[in-house]
Protein backbone atom coordinates (compact mmCIF):
# COMPACT_ATOMS: atom_id res chain seq x y z
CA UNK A 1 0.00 0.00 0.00
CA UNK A 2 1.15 3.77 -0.80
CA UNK A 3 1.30 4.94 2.63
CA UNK A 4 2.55 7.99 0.80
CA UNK A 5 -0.66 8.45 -0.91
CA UNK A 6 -3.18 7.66 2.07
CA UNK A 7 -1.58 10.12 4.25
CA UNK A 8 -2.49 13.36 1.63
CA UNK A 9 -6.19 12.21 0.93
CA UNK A 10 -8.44 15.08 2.91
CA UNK A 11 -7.03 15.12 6.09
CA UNK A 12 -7.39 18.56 8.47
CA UNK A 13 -4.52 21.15 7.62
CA UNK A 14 -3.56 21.01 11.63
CA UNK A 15 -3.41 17.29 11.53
CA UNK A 16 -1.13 17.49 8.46
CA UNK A 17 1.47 20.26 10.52
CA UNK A 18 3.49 17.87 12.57
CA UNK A 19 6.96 18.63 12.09
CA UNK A 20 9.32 19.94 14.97
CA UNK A 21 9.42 23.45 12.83
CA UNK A 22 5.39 24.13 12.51
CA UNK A 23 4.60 22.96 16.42
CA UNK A 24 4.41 26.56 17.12
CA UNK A 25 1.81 27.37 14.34
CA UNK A 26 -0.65 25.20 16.36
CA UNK A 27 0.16 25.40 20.03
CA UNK A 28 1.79 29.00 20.69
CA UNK A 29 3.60 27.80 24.07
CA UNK A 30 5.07 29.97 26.17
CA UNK A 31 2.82 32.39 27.20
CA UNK A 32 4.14 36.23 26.26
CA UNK A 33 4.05 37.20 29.53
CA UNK A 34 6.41 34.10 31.05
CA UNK A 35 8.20 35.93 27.26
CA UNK A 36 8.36 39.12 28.79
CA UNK A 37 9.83 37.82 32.32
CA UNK A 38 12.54 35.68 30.88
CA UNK A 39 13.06 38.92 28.90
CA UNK A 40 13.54 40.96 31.91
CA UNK A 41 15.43 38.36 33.99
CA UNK A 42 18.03 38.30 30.85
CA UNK A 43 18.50 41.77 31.11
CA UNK A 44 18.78 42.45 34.66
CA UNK A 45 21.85 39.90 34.45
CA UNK A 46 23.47 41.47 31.43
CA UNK A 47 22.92 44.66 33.34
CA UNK A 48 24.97 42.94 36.84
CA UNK A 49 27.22 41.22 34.85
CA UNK A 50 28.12 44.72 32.93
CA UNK A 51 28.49 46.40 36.44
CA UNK A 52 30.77 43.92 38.22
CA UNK A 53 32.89 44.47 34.92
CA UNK A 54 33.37 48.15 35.53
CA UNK A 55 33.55 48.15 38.86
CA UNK A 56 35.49 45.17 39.31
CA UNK A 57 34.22 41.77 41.16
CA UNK A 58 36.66 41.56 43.99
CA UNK A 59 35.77 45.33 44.74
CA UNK A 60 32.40 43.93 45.93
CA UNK A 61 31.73 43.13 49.49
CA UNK A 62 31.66 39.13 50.14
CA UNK A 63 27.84 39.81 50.62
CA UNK A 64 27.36 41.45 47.10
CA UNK A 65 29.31 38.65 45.88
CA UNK A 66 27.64 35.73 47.21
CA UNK A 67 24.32 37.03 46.18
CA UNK A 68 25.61 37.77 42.60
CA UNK A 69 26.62 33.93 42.47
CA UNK A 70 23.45 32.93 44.09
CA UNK A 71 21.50 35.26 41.27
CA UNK A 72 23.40 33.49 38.56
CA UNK A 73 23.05 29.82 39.34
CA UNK A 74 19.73 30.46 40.12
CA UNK A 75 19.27 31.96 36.60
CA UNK A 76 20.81 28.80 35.47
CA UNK A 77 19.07 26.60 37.18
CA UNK A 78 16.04 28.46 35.80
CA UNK A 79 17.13 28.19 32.29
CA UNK A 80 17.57 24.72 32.37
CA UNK A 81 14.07 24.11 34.22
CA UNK A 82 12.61 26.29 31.61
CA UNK A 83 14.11 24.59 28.98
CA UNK A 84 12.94 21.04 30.12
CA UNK A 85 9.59 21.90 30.55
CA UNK A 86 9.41 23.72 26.75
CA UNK A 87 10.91 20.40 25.50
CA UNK A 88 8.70 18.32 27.92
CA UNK A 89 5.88 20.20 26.70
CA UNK A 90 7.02 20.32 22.89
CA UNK A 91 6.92 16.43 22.94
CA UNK A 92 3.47 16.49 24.83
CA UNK A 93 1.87 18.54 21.86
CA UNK A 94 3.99 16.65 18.92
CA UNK A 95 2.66 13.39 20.19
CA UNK A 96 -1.28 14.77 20.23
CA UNK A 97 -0.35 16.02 16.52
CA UNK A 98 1.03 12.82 16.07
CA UNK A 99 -1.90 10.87 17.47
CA UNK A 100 -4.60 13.17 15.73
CA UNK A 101 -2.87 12.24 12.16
CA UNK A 102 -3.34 8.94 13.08
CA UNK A 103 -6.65 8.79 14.03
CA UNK A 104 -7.81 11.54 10.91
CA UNK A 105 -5.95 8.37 9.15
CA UNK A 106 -7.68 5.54 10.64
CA UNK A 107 -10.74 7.25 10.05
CA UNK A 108 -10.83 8.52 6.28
CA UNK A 109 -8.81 5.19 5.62
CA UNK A 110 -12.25 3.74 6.89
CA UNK A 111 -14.71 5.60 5.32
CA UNK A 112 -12.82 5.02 1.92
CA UNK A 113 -12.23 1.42 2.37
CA UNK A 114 -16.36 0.78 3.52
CA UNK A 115 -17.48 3.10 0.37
CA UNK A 116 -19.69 1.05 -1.39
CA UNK A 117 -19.26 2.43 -4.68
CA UNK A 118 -15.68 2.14 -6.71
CA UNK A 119 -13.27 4.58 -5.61
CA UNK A 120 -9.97 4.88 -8.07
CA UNK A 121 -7.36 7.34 -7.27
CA UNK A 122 -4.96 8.22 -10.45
CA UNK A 123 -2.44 10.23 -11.38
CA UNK A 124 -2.70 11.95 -14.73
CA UNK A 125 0.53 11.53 -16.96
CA UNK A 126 1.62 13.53 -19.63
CA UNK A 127 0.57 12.82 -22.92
CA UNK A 128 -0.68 8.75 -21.63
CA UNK A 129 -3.24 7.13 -20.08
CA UNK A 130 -3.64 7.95 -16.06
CA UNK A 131 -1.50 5.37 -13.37
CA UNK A 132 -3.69 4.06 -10.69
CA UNK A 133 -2.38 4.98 -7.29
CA UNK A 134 -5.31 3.64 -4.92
CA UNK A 135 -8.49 1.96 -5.25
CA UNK A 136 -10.76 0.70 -2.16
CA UNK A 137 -12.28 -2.69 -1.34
CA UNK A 138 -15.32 -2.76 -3.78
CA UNK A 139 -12.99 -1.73 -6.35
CA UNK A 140 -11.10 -4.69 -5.56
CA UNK A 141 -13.73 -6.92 -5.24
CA UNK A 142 -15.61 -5.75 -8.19
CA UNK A 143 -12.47 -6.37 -10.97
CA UNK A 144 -10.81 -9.37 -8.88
CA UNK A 145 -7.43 -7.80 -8.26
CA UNK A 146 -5.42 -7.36 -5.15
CA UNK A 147 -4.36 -4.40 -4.41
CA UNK A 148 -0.80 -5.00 -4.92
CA UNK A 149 -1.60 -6.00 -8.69
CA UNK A 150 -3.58 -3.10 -9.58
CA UNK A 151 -1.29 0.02 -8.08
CA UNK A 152 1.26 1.71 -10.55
CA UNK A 153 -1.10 -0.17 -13.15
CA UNK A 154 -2.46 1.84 -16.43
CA UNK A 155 -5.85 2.68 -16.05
CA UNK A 156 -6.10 0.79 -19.64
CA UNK A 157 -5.87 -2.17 -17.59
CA UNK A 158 -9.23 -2.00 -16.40
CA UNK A 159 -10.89 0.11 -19.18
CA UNK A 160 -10.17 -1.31 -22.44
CA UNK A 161 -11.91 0.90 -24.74
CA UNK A 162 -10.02 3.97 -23.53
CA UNK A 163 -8.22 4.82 -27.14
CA UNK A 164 -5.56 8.05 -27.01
CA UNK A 165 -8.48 10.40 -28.39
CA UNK A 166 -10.99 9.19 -25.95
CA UNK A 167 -8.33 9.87 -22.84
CA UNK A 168 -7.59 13.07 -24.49
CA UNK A 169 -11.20 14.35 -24.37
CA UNK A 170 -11.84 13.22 -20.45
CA UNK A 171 -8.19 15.17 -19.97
CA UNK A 172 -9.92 18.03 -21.21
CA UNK A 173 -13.15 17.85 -19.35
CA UNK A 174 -11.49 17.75 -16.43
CA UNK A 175 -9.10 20.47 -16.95
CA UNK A 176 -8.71 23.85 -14.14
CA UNK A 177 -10.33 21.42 -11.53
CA UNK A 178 -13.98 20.36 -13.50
CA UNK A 179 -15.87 17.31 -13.17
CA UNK A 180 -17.10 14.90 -15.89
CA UNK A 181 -19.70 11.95 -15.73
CA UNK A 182 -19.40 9.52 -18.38
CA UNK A 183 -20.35 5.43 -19.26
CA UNK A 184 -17.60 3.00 -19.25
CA UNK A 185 -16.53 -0.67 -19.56
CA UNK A 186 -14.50 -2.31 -17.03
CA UNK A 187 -12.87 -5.62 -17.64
CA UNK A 188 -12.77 -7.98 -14.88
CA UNK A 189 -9.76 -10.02 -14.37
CA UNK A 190 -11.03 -13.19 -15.73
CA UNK A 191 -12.03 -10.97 -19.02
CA UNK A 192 -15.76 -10.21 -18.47
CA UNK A 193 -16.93 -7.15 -18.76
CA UNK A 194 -19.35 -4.46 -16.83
CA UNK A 195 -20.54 -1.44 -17.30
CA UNK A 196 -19.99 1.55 -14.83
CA UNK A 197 -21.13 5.19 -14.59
CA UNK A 198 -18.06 7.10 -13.30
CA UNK A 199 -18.04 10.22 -12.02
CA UNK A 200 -14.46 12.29 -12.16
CA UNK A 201 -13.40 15.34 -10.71
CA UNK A 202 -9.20 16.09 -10.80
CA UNK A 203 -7.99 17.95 -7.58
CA UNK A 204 -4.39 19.03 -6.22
CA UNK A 205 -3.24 16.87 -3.23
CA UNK A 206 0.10 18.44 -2.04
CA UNK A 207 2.11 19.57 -5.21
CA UNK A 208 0.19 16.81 -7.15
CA UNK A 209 -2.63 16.58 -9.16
CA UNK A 210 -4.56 13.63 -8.93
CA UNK A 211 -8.16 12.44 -10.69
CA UNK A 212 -10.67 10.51 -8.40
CA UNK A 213 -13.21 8.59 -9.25
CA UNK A 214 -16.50 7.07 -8.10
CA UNK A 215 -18.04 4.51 -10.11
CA UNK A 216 -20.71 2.04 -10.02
CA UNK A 217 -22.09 -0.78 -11.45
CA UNK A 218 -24.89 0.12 -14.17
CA UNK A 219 -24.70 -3.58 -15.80
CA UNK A 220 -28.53 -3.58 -14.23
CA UNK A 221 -29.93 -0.82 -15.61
CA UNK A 222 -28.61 -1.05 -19.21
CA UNK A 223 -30.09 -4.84 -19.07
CA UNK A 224 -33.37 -2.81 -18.19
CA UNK A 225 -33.21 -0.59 -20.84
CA UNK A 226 -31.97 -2.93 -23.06
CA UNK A 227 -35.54 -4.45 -22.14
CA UNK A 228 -37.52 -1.03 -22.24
CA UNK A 229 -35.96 -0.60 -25.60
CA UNK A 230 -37.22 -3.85 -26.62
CA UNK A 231 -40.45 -3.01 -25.07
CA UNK A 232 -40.89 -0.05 -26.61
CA UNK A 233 -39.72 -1.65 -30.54
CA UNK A 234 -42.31 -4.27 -29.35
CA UNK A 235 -45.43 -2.04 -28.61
CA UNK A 236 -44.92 0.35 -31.76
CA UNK A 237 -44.69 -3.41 -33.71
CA UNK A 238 -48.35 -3.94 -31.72
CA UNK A 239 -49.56 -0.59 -32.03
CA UNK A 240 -49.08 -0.52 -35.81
CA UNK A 241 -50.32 -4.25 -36.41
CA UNK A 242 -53.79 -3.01 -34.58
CA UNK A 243 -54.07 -0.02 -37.23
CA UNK A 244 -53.33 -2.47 -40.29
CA UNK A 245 -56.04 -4.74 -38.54
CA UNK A 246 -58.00 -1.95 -37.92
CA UNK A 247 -57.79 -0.81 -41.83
CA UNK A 248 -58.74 -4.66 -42.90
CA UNK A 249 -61.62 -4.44 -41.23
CA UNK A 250 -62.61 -1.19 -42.66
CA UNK A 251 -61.93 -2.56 -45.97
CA UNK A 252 -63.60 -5.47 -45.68
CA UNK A 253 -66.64 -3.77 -44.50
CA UNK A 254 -66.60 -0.99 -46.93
CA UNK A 255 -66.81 -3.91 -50.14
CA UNK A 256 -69.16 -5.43 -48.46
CA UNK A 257 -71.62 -2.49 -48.22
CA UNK A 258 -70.31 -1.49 -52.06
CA UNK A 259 -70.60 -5.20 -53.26
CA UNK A 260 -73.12 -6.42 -51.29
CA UNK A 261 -75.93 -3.89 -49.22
CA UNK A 262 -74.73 -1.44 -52.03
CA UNK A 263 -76.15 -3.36 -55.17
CA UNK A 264 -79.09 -4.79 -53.77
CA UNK A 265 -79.94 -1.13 -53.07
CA UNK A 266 -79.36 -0.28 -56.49
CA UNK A 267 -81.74 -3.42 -57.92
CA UNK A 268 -84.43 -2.72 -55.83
CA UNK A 269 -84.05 1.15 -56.86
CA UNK A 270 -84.59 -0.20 -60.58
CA UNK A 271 -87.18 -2.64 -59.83
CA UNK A 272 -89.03 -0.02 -58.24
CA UNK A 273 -88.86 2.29 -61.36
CA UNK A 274 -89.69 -0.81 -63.64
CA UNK A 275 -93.02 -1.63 -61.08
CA UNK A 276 -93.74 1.89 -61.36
CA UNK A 277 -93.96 2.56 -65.11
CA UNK A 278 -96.48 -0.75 -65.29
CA UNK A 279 -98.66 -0.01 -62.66
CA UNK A 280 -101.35 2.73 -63.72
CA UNK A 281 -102.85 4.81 -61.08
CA UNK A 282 -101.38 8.16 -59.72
CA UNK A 283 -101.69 7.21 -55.96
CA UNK A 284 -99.38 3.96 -56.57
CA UNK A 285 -97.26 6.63 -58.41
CA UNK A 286 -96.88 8.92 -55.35
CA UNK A 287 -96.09 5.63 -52.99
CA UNK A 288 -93.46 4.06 -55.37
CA UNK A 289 -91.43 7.85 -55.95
CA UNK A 290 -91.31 8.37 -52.02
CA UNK A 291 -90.04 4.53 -51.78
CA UNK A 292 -87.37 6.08 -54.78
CA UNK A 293 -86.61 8.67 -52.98
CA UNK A 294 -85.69 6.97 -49.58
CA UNK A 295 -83.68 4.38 -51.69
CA UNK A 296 -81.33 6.94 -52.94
CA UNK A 297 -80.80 8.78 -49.87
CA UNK A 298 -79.97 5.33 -48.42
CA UNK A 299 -77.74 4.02 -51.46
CA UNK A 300 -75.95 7.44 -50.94
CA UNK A 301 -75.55 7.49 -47.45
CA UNK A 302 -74.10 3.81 -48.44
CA UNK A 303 -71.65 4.97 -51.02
CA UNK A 304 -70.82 8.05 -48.18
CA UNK A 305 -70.09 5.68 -45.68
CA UNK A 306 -68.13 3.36 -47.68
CA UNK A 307 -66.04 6.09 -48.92
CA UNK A 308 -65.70 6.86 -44.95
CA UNK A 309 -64.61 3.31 -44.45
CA UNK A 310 -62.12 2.87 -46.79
CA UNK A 311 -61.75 5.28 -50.02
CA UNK A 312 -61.91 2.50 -52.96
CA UNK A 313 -59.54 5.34 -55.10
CA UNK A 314 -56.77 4.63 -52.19
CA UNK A 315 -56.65 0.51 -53.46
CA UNK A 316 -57.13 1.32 -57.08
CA UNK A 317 -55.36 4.42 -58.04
CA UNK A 318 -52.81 5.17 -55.02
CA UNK A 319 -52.28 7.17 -51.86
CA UNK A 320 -51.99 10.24 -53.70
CA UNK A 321 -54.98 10.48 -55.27
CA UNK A 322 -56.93 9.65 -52.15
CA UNK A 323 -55.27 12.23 -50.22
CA UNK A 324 -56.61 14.76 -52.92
CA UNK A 325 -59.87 13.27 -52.98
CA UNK A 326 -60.14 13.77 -49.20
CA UNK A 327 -58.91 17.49 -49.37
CA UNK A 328 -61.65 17.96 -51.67
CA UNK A 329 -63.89 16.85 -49.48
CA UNK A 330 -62.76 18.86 -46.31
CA UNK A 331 -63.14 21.97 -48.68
CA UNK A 332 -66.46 21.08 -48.80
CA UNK A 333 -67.68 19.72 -46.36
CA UNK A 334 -66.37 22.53 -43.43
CA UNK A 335 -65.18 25.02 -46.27
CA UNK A 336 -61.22 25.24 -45.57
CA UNK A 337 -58.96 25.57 -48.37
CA UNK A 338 -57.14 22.23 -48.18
CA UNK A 339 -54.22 22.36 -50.91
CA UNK A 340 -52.80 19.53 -52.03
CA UNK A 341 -50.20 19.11 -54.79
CA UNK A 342 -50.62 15.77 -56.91
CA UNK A 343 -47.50 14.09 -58.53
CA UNK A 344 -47.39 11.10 -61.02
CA UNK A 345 -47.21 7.97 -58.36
CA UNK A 346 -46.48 4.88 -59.00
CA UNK A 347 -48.07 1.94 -56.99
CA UNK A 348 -44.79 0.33 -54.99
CA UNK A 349 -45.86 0.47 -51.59
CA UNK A 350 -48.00 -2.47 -50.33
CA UNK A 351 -51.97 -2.13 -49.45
CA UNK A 352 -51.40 -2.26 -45.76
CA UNK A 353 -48.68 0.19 -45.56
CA UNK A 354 -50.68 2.75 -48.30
CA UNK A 355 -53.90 2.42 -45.79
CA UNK A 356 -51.48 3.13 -42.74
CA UNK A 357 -50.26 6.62 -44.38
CA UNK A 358 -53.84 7.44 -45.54
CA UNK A 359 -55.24 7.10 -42.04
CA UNK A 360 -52.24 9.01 -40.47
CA UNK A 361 -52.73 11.61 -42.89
CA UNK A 362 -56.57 11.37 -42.09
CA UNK A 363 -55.99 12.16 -38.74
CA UNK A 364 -53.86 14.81 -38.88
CA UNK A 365 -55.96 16.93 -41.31
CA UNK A 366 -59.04 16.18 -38.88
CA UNK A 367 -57.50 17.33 -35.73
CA UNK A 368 -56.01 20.74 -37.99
CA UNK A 369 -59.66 21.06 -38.76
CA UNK A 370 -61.41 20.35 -35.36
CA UNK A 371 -58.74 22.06 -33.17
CA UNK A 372 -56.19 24.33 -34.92
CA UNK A 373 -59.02 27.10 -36.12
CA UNK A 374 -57.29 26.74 -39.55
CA UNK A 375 -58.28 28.57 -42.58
CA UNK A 376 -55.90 26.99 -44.84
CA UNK A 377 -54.52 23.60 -44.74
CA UNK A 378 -51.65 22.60 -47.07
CA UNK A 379 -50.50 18.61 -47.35
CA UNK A 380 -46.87 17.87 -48.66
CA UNK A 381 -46.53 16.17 -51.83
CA UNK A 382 -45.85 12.12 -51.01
CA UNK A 383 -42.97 10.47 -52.65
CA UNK A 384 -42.94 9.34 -55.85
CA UNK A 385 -43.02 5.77 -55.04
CA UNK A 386 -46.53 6.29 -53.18
């Protein structure tokens, strides 16, 4: 393990302030006023010692001269009791210092060793891929290295998709201190391989500059979308089988009212007029016109609703000319200009898809007329091949 490395990761700035030269910064021991004593003491003793020099020492009475010595071994004696207790005391506060770094240690060691997402601490190099310098315990457990294996590793080692241009544009993402999220693959070491979101942020430690990164394990939640995805493909597959079925039906119910209803409206329509120019009488006239009458209304309200079914001109001459036989009927029928541009077609597309378009493009034009207060409605030409 990179001791090294451990000791610079977000510790307190007092805790990191330990050496003999920077005790001072943190514990400002001695007092100024025990400062201002020694101080004074000092200078009363330059002051005697300056005296006994001009007046000379054996000039002084024995009693001057036994308290002089007295005052000066007892200034010694002070100076050396003063100087054990600042070095006492200088080793009391180095080994708190020293016992706080330990425990900040112990304790961000911990909280990066129990993080339950991937923790990777790199160093950028110039112009390569980053060297890992630390990873945690998940990390470990989650790619199937030991530590000793992965540290002073490339960061290719687990990420092999990272190419020179791809590390180039995380470099750049993450340059003056930003942050990037992006997806990669890891590669375990028995070769599988996992996906992981990882989020990056580069950061100075000491004179260094170092990327960290969190990761986790998304192999879950792109098998779920995988899945929605599918889902989704899935449901438009449904969605647009239900409108084909939906357009069969209409079909198949519009030639049967056209084939079927539709005709035997028509023969009785000409049986009537055949009954009616044999039978004489103008009362059985009268009966057998109003019986006309409600026959047509009925055989057009037939040929109405079969058009409203399913336009026969969208099976026999092509979308295009169905979609300008509907705008002519929106002009009329609500009194909109509805333009529409006709263009030689061809018939490639298949029934089911040509009824699909016609009833999107149905619905479209209705909701522009029931919702969009539209006076002027103007459909695209349709490709060529419609």
């Amino acid at each position: 393990m990179n001791v090294g490395w451990v000791d610079l990761r977000n510790w307190p700035e007092a805790a990191m302030k330990t050496r003999e030269g920077e005790a001072s910064e943190l514990y400002p021991w001695p007092p100024r006023w025990v400062k201002a004593v020694l101080f004074g003491a000092g200078y009363f003793a330059f002051a005697c010692a300056v005296w006994c020099a001009a007046r000379g020492y054996g000039e002084l009475s024995l009693f001057n001269q036994i308290l002089l010595l007295l005052l000066f071994l007892a200034m010694i004696v002070g100076a050396g009791l003063f100087s054990a207790a600042v070095f006492t005391e200088r080793k009391r506060m180095l080994e708190r210092a020293e016992e706080a770094l330990r425990e900040s240690e112990l304790r961000y060691r911990t909280l990066f060793e129990h993080a339950g997402d991937y923790v990777l601490l790199l160093e950028p190099q110039e112009g390569a891929v980053p060297i890992l310098r630390d990873v945690n315990e998940a990390a470990l457990r989650a790619h199937g290295y030991t530590r000793e294996e992965l540290l002073g590793q490339s960061i290719s080692l687990l990420d092999p998709d990272l190419s020179p241009e791809i590390n180039a544009q995380r470099a750049g993402a993450l340059t003056g201190g930003g942050a990037a999220l992006f997806t990669v693959r890891h590669r375990r070491k028995d070769g599988s391989l996992f996906h992981a979101e990882a989020y990056a942020r580069a950061m100075r430690l000491g004179e260094k500059t170092v990327i960290l990164s969190v990761e986790c394990d998304i192999t879950e939640r792109k098998r779920l979308e995988k899945e929605l995805s599918a889902y989704t493909v899935r449901l438009r597959s449904l969605a647009a089988q239900l409108v084909l079925t939906e357009q069969r039906e209409r079909r198949r119910l519009a030639v049967t009212l056209h084939d079927g209803i539709g005709q035997d409206l028509a023969f009785c329509k000409i049986r009537l007029d055949t009954i009616a120019s044999e039978i004489p009488g103008r009362e059985n006239s009268q009966v057998i016109d109003q019986v006309c009458g409600t026959l047509d209304d009925v055989i057009a309200r037939t040929r109405s609703l079969t058009v409203e079914l399913s336009p026969p001109v969208l099976y026999d001459l092509g979308l295009s000319p169905a979609l300008k036989c509907f705008c002519e009927s929106i002009q009329s029928q609500f009194g909109i200009l509805c333009e529409f541009r006709n263009e030689t077609q061809q018939h490639a597309l298949k029934q089911d898809l040509r009824a699909l378009l016609y009833q999107v493009a149905r619905e479209l034009i209705h909701n522009v007329v029931k919702h969009a207060k539209a006076s002027r409605v103007k459909v695209p030409p349709t490709p060529r091949r419609c």
